[in-house]
Protein backbone atom coordinates (compact mmCIF):
# COMPACT_ATOMS: atom_id res chain seq x y z
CA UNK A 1 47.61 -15.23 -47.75
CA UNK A 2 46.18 -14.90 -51.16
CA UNK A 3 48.70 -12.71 -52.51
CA UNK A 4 51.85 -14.34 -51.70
CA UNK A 5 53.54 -15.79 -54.18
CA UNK A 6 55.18 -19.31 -51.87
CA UNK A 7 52.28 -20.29 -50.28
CA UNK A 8 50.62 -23.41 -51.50
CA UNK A 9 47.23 -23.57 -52.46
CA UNK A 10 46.26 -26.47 -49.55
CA UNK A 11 47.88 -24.05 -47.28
CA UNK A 12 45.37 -21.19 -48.59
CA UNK A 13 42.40 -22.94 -48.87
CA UNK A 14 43.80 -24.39 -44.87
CA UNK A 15 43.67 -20.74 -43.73
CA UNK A 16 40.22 -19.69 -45.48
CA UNK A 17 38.80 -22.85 -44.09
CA UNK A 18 40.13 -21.10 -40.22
CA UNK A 19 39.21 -17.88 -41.18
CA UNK A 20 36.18 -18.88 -42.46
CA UNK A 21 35.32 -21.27 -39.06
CA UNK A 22 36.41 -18.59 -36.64
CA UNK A 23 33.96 -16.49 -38.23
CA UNK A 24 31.07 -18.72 -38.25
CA UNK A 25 32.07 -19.93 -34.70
CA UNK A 26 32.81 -23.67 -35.87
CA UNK A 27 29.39 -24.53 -36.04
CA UNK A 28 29.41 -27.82 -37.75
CA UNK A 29 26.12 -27.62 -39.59
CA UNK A 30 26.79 -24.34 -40.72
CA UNK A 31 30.40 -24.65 -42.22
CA UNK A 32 29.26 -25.70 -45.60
CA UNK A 33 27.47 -22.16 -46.00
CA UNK A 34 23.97 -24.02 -47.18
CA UNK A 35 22.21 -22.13 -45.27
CA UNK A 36 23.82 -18.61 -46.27
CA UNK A 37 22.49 -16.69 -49.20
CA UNK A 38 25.33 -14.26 -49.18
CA UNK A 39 28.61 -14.15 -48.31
CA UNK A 40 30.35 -11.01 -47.60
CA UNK A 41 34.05 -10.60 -47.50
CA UNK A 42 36.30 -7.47 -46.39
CA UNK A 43 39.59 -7.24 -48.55
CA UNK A 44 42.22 -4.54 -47.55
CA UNK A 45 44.56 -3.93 -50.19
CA UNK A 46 47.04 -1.40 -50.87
CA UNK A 47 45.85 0.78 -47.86
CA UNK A 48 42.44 0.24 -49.22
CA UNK A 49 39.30 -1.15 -48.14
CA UNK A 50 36.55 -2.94 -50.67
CA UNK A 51 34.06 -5.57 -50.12
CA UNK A 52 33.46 -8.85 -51.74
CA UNK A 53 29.91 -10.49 -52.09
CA UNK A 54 29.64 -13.64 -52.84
CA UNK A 55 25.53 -14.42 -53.94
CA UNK A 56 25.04 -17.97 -53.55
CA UNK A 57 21.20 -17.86 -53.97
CA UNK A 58 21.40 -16.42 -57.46
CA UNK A 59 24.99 -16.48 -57.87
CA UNK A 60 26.95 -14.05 -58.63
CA UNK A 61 30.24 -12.43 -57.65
CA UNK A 62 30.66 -8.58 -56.79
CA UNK A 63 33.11 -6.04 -55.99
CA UNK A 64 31.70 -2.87 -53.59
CA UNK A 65 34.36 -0.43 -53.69
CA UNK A 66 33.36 3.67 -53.14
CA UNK A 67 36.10 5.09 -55.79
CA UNK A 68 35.03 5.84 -58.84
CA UNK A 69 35.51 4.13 -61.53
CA UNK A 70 37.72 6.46 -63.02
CA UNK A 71 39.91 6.76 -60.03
CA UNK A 72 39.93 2.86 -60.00
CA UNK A 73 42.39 1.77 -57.43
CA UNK A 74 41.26 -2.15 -57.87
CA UNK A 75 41.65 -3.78 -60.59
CA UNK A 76 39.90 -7.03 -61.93
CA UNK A 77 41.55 -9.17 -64.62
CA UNK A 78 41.81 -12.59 -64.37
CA UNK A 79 43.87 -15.47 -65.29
CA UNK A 80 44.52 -18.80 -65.66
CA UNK A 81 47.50 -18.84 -63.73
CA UNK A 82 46.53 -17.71 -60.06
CA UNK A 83 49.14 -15.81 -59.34
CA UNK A 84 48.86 -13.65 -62.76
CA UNK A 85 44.95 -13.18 -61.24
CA UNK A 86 44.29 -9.35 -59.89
CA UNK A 87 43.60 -9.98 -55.92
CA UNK A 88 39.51 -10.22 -56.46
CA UNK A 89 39.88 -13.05 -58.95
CA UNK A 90 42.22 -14.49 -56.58
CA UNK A 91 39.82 -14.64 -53.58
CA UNK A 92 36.85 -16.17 -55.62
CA UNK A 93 39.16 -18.83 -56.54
CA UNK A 94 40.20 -19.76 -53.25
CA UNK A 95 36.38 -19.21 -51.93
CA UNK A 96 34.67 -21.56 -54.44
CA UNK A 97 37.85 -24.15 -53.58
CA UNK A 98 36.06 -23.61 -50.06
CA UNK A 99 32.71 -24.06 -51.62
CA UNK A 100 33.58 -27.44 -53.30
CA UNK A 101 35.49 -28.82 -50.50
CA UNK A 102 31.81 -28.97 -48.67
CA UNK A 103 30.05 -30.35 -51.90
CA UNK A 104 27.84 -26.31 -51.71
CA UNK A 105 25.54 -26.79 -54.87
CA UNK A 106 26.18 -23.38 -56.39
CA UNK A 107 30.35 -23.85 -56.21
CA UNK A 108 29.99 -25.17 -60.03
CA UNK A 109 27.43 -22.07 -60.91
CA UNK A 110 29.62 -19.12 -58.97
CA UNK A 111 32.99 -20.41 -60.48
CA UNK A 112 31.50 -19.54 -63.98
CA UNK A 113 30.58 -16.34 -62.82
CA UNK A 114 32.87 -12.90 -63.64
CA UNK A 115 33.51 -10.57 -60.87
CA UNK A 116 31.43 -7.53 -61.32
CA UNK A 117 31.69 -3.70 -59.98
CA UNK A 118 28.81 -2.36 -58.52
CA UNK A 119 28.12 0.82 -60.36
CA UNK A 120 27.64 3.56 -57.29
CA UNK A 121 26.20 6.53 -57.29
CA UNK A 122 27.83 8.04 -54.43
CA UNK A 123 31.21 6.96 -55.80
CA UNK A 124 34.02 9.35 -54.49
CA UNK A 125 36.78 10.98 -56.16
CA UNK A 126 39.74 11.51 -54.00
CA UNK A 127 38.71 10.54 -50.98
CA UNK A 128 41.42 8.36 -49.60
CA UNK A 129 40.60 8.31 -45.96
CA UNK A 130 36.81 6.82 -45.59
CA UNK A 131 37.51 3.53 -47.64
CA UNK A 132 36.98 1.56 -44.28
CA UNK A 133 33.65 3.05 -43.20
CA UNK A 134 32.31 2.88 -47.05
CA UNK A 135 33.31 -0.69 -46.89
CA UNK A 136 31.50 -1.24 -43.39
CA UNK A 137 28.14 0.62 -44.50
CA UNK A 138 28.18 -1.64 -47.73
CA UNK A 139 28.77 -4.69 -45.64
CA UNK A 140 25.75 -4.10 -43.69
CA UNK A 141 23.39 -2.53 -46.58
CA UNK A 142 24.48 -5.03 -50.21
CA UNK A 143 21.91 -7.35 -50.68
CA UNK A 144 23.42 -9.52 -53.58
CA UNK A 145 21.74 -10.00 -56.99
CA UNK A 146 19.54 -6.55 -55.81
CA UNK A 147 22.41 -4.68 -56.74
CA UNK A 148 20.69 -2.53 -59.26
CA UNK A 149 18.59 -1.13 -56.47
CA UNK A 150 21.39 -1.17 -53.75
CA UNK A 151 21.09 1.74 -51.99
CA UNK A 152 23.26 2.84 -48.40
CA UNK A 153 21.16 5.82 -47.83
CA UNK A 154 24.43 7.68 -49.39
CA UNK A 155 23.42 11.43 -50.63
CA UNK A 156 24.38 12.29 -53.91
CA UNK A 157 26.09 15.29 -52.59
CA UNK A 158 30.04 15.17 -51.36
CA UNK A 159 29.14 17.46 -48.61
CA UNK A 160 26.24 15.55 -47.38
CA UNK A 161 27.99 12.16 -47.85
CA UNK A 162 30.92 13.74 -45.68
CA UNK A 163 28.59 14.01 -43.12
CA UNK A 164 27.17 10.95 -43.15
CA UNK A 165 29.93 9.43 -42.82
CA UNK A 166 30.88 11.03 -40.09
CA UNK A 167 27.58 10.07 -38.21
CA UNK A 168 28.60 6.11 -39.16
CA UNK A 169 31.77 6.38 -38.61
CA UNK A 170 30.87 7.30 -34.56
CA UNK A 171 27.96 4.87 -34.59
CA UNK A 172 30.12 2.04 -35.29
CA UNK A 173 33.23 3.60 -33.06
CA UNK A 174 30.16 3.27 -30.32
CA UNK A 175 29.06 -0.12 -31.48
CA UNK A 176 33.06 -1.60 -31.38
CA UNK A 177 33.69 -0.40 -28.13
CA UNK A 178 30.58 -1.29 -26.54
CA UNK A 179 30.73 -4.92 -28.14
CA UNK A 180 30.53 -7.42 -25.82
CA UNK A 181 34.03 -9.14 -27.54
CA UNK A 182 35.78 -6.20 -26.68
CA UNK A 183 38.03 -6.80 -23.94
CA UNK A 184 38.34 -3.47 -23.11
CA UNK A 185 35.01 -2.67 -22.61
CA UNK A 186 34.53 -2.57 -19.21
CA UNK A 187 37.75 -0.48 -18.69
CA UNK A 188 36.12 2.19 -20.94
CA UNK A 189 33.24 2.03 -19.15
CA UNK A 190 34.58 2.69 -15.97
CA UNK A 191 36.68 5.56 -17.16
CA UNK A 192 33.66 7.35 -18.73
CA UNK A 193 31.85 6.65 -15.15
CA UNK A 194 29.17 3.68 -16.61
């Protein structure tokens, strides 16, 4: 959607808007995002999964991504012509053209903003596999404009991190297939004998 190079920008900023809806559950007084401090978005690109966060208390725009920095497979440049923007450049565009279409008082502030990389000290050199589960952990730990302090309880060691990621990666393998919008669930259940 925000990487193809025919689709008109209404018709972007008409599919954030659904995406965006569908993931708030269409609840009128919360579609304007007032009420949200931070926004976090998943991007997979490239077989490769990062995480946006949008801060809209103290804004500011960042990029979570567990490769390190000199095995970079995201880049950030930006552009004035959108489709000359690198993909993260691309999405704040279209998310503070969400922002303004609902009048949010920081849309002016966080369109000034650059996107930044969160420095990480568990960043991972050839690991290709675990993008999605690094991606999930920072999802649920990055706290915005605390970013200097972010920690995911990550070890500093590759072996221990291997292992912790193991642990989350069952833990939320268990918490997918035991959601209640799984329509499978009870299915599983009943094979496992529950």
């Amino acid at each position: 959607m925000f990487t193809s190079p025919k689709t008109d920008e209404s018709i972007r900023l008409a599919a954030l808007t659904k995406m965006m809806f569908e993931t708030i559950g269409r609840s009128e007084n919360m579609r304007d995002l007032k009420s949200y401090d931070i926004v976090i978005i998943p991007i997979l690109e490239n077989d490769h999964f990062y995480v946006m966060a949008f801060d809209l208390k103290n804004p500011g725009i960042y990029l979570v991504d567990n490769m390190d920095k000199d095995e970079i497979v995201i880049s950030i440049k930006d552009h004035e012509e959108y489709y000359k923007k690198d993909t993260p450049y691309k999405v704040k565009h279209m998310f503070v053209r969400y922002l303004k279409k609902f009048q949010h008082v920081k849309a002016d502030k966080l369109s000034m903003q650059k996107v930044n990389r969160v420095e990480l000290e568990w960043a991972t050199i050839g690991n290709i596999v675990d993008c999605g589960v690094f991606a999930m952990r920072h999802m649920e730990m990055f706290m915005g404009s605390n970013r200097k302090t972010f920690d995911c309880g990550f070890k500093p060691s590759e072996k221990q991190v291997k292992t912790q990621i193991q642990t989350l990666r069952k833990k939320y393998l268990c918490r997918i297939l035991l959601s209640d919008i799984n329509l499978k669930k009870q299915e599983l259940l009943s094979k496992v004998g529950l």
